[in-house]
Protein backbone atom coordinates (compact mmCIF):
# COMPACT_ATOMS: atom_id res chain seq x y z
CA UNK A 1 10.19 48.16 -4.55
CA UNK A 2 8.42 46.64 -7.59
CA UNK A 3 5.89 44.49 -6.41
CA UNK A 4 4.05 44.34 -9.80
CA UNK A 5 7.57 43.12 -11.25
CA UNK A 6 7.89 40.61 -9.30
CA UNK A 7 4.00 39.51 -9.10
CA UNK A 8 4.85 38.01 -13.21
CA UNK A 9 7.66 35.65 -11.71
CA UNK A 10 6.18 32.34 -10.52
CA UNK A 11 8.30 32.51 -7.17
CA UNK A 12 10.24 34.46 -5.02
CA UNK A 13 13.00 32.30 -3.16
CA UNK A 14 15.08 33.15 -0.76
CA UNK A 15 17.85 32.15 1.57
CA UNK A 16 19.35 32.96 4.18
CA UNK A 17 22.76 31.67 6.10
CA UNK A 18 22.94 31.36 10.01
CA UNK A 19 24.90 31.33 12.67
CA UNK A 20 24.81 30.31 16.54
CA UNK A 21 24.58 33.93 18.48
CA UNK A 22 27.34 32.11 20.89
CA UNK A 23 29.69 28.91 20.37
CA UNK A 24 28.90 26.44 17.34
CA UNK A 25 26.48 24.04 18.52
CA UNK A 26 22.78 24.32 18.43
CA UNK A 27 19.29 22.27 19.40
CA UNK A 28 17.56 21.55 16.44
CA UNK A 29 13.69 20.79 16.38
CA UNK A 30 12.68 17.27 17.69
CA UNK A 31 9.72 15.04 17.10
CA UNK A 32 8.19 12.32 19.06
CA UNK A 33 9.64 8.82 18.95
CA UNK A 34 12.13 10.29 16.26
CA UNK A 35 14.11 12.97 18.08
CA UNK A 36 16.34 15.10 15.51
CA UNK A 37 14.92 14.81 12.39
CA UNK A 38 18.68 13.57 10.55
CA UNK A 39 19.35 12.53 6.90
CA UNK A 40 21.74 12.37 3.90
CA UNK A 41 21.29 14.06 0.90
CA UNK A 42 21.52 12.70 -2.68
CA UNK A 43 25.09 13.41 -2.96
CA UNK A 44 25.94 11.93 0.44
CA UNK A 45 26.13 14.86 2.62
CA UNK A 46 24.59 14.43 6.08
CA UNK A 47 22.02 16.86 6.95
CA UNK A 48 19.90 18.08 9.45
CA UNK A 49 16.24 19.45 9.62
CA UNK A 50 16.60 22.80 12.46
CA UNK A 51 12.68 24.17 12.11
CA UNK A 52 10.32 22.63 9.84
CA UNK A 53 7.62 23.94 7.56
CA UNK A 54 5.20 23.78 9.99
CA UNK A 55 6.38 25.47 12.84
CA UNK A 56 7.96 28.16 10.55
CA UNK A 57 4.15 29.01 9.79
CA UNK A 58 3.85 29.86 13.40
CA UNK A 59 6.53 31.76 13.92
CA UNK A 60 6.00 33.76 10.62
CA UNK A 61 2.63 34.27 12.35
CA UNK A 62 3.50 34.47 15.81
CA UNK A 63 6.23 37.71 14.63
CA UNK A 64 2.99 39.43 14.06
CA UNK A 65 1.47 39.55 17.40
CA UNK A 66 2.64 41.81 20.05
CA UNK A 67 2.55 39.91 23.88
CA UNK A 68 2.76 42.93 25.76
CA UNK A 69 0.00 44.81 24.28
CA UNK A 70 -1.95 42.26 23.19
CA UNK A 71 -2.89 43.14 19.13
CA UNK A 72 -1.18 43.05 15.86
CA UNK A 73 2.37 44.98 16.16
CA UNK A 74 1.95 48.79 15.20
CA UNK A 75 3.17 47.74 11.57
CA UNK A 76 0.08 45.79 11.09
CA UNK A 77 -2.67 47.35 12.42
CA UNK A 78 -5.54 47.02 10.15
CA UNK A 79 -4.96 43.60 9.51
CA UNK A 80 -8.12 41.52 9.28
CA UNK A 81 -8.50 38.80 11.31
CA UNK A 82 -11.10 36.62 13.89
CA UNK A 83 -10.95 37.32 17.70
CA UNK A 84 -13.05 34.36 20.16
CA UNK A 85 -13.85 35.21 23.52
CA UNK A 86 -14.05 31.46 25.48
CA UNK A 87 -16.21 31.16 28.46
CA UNK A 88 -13.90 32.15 30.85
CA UNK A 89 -13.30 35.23 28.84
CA UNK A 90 -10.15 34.18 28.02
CA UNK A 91 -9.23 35.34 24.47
CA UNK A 92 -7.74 33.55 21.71
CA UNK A 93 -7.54 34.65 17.27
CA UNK A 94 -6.76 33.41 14.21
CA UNK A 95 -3.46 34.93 14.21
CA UNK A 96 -2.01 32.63 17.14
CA UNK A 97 -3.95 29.88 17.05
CA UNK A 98 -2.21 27.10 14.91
CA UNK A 99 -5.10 26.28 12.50
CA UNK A 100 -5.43 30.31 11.73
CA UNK A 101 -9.77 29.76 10.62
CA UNK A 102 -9.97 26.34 11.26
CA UNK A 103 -9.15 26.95 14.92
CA UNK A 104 -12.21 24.91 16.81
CA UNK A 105 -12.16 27.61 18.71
CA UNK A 106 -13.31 29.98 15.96
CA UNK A 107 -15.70 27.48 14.18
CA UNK A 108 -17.68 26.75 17.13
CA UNK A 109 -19.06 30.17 17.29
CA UNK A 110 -22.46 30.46 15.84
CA UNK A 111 -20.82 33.88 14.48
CA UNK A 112 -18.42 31.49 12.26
CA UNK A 113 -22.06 31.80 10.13
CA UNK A 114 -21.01 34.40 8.32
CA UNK A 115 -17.69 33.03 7.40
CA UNK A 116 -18.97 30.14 6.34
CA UNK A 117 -21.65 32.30 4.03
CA UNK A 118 -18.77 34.11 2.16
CA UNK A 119 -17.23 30.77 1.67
CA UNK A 120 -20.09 29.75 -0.21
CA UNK A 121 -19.19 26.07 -0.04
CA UNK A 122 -22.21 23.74 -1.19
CA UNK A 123 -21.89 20.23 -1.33
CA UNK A 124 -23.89 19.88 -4.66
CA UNK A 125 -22.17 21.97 -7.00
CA UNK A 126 -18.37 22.25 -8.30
CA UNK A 127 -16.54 23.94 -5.22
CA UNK A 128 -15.33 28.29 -6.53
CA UNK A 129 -11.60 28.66 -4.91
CA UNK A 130 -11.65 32.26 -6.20
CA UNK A 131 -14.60 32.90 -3.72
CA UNK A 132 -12.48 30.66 -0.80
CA UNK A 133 -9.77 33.38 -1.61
CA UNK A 134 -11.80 36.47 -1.40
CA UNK A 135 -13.70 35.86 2.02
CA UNK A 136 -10.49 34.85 3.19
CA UNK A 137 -8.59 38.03 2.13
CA UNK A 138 -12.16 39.93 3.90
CA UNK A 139 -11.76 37.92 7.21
CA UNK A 140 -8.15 36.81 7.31
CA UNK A 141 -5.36 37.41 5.19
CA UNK A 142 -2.91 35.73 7.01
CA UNK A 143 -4.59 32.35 6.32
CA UNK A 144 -3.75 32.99 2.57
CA UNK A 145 -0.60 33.09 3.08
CA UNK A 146 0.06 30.37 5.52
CA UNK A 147 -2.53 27.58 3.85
CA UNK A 148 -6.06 26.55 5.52
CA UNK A 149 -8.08 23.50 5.62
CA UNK A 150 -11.43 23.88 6.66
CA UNK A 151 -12.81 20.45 6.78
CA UNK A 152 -15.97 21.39 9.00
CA UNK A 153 -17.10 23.47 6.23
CA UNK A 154 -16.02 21.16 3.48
CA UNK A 155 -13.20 18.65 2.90
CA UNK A 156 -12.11 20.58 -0.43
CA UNK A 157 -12.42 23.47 1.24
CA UNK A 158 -8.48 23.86 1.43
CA UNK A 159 -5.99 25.95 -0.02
CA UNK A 160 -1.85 25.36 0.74
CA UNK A 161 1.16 27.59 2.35
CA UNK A 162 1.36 30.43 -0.11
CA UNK A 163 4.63 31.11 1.73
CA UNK A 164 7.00 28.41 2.73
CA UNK A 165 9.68 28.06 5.35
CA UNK A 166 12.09 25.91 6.70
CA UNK A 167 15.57 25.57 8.06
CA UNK A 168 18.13 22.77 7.85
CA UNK A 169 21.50 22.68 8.22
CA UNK A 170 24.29 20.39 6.39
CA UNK A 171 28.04 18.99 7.44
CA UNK A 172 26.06 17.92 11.06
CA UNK A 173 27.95 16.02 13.25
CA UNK A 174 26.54 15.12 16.85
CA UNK A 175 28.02 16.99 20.19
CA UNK A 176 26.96 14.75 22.91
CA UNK A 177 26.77 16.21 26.15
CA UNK A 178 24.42 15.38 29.41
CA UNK A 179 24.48 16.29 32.80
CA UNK A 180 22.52 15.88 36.33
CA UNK A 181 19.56 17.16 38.06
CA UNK A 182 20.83 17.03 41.75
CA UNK A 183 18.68 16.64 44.38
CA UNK A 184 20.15 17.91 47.64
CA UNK A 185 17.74 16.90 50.06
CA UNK A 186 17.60 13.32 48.77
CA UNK A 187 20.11 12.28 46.27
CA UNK A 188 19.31 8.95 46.10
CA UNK A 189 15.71 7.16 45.89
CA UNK A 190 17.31 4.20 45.79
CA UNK A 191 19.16 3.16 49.11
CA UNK A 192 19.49 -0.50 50.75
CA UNK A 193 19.73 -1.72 53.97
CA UNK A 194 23.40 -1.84 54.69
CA UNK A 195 23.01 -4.82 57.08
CA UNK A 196 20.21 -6.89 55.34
CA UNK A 197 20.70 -5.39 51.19
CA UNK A 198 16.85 -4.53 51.04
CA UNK A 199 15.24 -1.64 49.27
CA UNK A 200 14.77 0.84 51.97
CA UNK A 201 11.34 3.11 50.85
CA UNK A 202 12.72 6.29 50.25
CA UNK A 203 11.80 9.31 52.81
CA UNK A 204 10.24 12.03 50.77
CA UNK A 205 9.28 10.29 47.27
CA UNK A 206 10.14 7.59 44.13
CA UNK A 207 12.56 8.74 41.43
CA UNK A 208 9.41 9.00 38.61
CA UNK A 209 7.74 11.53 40.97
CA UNK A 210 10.94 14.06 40.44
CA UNK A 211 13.25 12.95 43.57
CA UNK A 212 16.99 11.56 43.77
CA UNK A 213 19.41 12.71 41.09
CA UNK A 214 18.87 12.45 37.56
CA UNK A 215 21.66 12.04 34.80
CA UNK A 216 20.48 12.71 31.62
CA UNK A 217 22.44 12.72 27.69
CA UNK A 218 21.85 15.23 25.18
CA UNK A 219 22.77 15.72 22.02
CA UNK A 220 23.11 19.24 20.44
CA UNK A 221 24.63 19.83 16.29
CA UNK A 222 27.25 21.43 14.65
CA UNK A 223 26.88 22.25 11.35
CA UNK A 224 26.40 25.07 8.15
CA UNK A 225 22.73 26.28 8.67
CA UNK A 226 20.39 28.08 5.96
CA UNK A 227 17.12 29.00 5.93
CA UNK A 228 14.33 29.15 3.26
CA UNK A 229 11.67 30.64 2.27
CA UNK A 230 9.50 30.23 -1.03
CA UNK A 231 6.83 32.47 -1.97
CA UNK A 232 4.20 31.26 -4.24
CA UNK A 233 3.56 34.37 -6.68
CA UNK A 234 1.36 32.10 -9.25
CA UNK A 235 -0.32 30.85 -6.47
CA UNK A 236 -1.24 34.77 -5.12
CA UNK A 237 -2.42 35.48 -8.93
CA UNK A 238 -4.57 32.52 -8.84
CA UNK A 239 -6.67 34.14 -6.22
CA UNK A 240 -7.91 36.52 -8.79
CA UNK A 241 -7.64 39.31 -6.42
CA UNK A 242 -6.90 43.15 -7.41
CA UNK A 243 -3.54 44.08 -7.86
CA UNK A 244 -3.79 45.99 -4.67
CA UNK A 245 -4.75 43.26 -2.55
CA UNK A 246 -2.30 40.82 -4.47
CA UNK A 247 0.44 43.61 -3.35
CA UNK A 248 -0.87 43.62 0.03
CA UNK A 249 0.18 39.82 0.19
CA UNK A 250 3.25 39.90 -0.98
CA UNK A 251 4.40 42.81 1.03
CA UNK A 252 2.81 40.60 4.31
CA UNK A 253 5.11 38.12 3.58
CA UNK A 254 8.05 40.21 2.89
CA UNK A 255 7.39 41.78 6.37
CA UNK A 256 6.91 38.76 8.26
CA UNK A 257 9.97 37.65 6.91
CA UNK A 258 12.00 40.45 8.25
CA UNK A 259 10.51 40.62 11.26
CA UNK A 260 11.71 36.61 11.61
CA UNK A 261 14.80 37.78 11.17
CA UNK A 262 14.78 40.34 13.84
CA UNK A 263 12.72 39.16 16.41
CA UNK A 264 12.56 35.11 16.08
CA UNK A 265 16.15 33.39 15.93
CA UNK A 266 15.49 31.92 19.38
CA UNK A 267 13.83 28.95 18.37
CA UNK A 268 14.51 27.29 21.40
CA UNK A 269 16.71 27.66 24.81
CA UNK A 270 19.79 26.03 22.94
CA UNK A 271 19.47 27.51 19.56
CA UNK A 272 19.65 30.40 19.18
CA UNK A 273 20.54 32.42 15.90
CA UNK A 274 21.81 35.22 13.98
CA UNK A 275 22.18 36.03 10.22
CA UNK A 276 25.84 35.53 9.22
CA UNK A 277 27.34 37.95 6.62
CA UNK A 278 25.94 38.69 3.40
CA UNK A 279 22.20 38.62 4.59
CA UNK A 280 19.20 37.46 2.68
CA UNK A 281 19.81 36.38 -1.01
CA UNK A 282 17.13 36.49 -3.42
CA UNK A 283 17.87 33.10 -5.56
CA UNK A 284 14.56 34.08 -7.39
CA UNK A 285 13.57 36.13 -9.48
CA UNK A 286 17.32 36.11 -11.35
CA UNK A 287 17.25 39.51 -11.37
CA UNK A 288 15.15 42.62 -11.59
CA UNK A 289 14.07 42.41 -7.54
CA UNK A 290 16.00 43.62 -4.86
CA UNK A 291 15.12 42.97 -1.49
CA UNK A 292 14.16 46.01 0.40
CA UNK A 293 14.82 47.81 3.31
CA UNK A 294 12.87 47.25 6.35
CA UNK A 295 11.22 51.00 6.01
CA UNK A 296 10.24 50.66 2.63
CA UNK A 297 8.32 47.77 3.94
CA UNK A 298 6.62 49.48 6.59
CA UNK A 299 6.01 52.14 4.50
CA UNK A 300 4.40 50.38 2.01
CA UNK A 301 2.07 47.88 3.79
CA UNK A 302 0.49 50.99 5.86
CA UNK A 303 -0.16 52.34 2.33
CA UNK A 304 -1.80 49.15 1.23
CA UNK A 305 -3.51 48.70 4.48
CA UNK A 306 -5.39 51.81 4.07
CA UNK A 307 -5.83 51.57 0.80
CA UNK A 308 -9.45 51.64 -0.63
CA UNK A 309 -8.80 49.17 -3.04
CA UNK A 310 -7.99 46.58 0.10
CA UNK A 311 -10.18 48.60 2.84
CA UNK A 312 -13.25 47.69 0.17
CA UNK A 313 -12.87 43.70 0.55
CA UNK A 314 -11.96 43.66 3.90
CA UNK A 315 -14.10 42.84 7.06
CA UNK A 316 -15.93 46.06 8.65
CA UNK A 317 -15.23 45.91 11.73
CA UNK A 318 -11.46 44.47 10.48
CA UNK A 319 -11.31 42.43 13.82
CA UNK A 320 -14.54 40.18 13.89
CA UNK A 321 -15.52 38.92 16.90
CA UNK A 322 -16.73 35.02 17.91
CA UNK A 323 -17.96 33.44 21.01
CA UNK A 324 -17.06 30.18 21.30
CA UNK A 325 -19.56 27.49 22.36
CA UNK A 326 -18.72 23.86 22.56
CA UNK A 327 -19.49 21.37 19.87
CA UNK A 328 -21.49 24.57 17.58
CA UNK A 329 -19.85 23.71 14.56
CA UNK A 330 -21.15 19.62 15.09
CA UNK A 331 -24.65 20.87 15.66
CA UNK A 332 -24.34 23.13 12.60
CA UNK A 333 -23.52 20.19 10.18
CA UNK A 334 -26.51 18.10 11.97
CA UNK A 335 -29.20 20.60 10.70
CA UNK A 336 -27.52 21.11 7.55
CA UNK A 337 -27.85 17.14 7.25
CA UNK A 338 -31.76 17.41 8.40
CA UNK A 339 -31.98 20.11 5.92
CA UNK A 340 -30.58 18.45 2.86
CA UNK A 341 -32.96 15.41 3.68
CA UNK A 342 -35.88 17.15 3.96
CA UNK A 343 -35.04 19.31 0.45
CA UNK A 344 -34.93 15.15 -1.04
CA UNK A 345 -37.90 13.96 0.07
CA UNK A 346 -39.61 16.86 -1.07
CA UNK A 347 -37.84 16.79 -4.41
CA UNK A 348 -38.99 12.59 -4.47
CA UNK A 349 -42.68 13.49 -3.84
């Protein structure tokens, strides 16, 4: 596995073809007021959007996070990244929360302080990305590869997805199918007098409050589906990071990946997937890469996670711990704001 190879392409791109597990139809991803996401492509063929870009982030980071136990999968332990404990001692990180860093949970914490000091953000002076990358790598560097916007901090504090995903599928047509949620104690909440034709008020409750039967339509897709992923390898180098560290990101991705493969097809109740045949194809680099097996993956990133090359930039303790307080973050941009006008009028004096 020649990760410094492949780190002097400017992309790795994959794909992937997919199958439903059973029968041909699937649910594909819906949006409000839109529903299925449909549209033709240039050369007329009808297509479909399954999982978008967005919510293949989270499930590239959710495959990271083991529910039972509560931490990072075995594979991954090591991994930097920010814990908050919320007042009811309910706790959430930057691994499963949606805006990785930016989570409000994690910025209000008056420990989000030190984040913000490796950051090194200052609203006078000509914003270094390089740095950006490097406290991110020390605190999180899962948020390099998924993209992070930290507008509290800064509004150019930002970088985008290192590693992209999404699945469509192509050749859709519609299978239209419904059915009923039957209410046996009261089937109807709609009845009339016999005699007289009234409304009678129904015994136990109105239809919009869940009684009486309710037919409903669905639609579910047939169609060829692939999935996609792009990894940004000039956007990796542009962090300026050591090789080791550089490696340690690319292998991250190739794990996640994978894992999506093994352990996230169900995307939802009605769809889910398998790889068909044939497996992953690497449609970039030409040649020179092949993709590797899921042991030489492990095998690596616990090499790189312990590396001291990576072990020197990362966070000591590699979990760091917040406590989230309400509205912190607002209260920490107020006294910034006092600051900064106090600094001018002394400066006009």
């Amino acid at each position: 596995m020649n990760i410094t190879e492949l780190l002097q392409h400017p992309r790795l791109l994959v794909e992937a073809d997919l199958q439903p597990m059973a029968g041909t139809r699937f649910q594909p991803t819906g949006f409000p007021d839109l529903g299925a996401a449909t549209y033709t492509a240039a050369d007329g063929t009808p297509m479909l959007l399954v999982e978008s870009a967005q919510s293949m982030a989270n499930r590239l980071e959710a495959v990271c996070w083991d529910e039972a136990a509560a931490k990072p999968v075995a594979a991954l332990a090591g991994l930097p990244y920010v814990e908050s404990t919320l007042p009811d001692g309910v706790k959430t990180n930057s691994l499963l929360e949606a805006h990785r860093l930016n989570s409000p949970y994690i910025v209000n914490s008056a420990e989000f302080a030190k984040i913000r000091d490796a950051i090194g953000f200052k609203a006078d002076a000509p914003f270094d990305r390089q740095k950006l990358a490097q406290a991110l790598f020390k605190f999180d560097p899962n948020s390099l590869l998924h993209g992070i916007f930290l507008e509290k901090v800064g509004g150019v504090v930002r970088l985008p997805r290192a590693l992209t995903a999404f699945i469509e599928a192509r050749h859709v047509n519609v299978a239209a199918s419904g059915g009923v949620k039957v209410d046996r104690v009261q089937p109807s909440s709609n009845e009339k007098d016999p005699e007289t034709g009234d409304k009678v008020p129904p015994k136990y409750g109105k239809a919009e409050e869940g009684y009486g039967n309710v037919p409903y339509q669905r639609d579910e897709y047939t169609g060829a589906i692939t999935a996609y992923f792009n990894l940004d390898l000039s956007l990796i180098a542009g962090f300026q990071l050591p090789p080791a560290a550089r490696e340690l990101l690319v292998v991250l991705s190739l794990f996640k990946i994978q894992r999506f493969f093994e352990t996230g097809l169900r995307l939802r109740t009605a769809c889910d997937l398998e790889l068909k045949d044939g497996g992953l194809r690497v449609k970039r680099p030409a040649s020179g890469f092949t993709w590797p097996t899921p042991e030489e993956v492990a095998t690596r990133l616990a090499a790189l996670l312990t590396a001291p090359e990576c072990a020197a930039l990362f966070a000591d303790p590699r979990v760091t711990t917040v406590t989230y307080v309400k509205g912190t973050a607002k209260k920490a941009k107020g006294k910034k704001a006092e600051a900064a006008a106090s600094n001018d009028a002394s400066d006009s004096e």
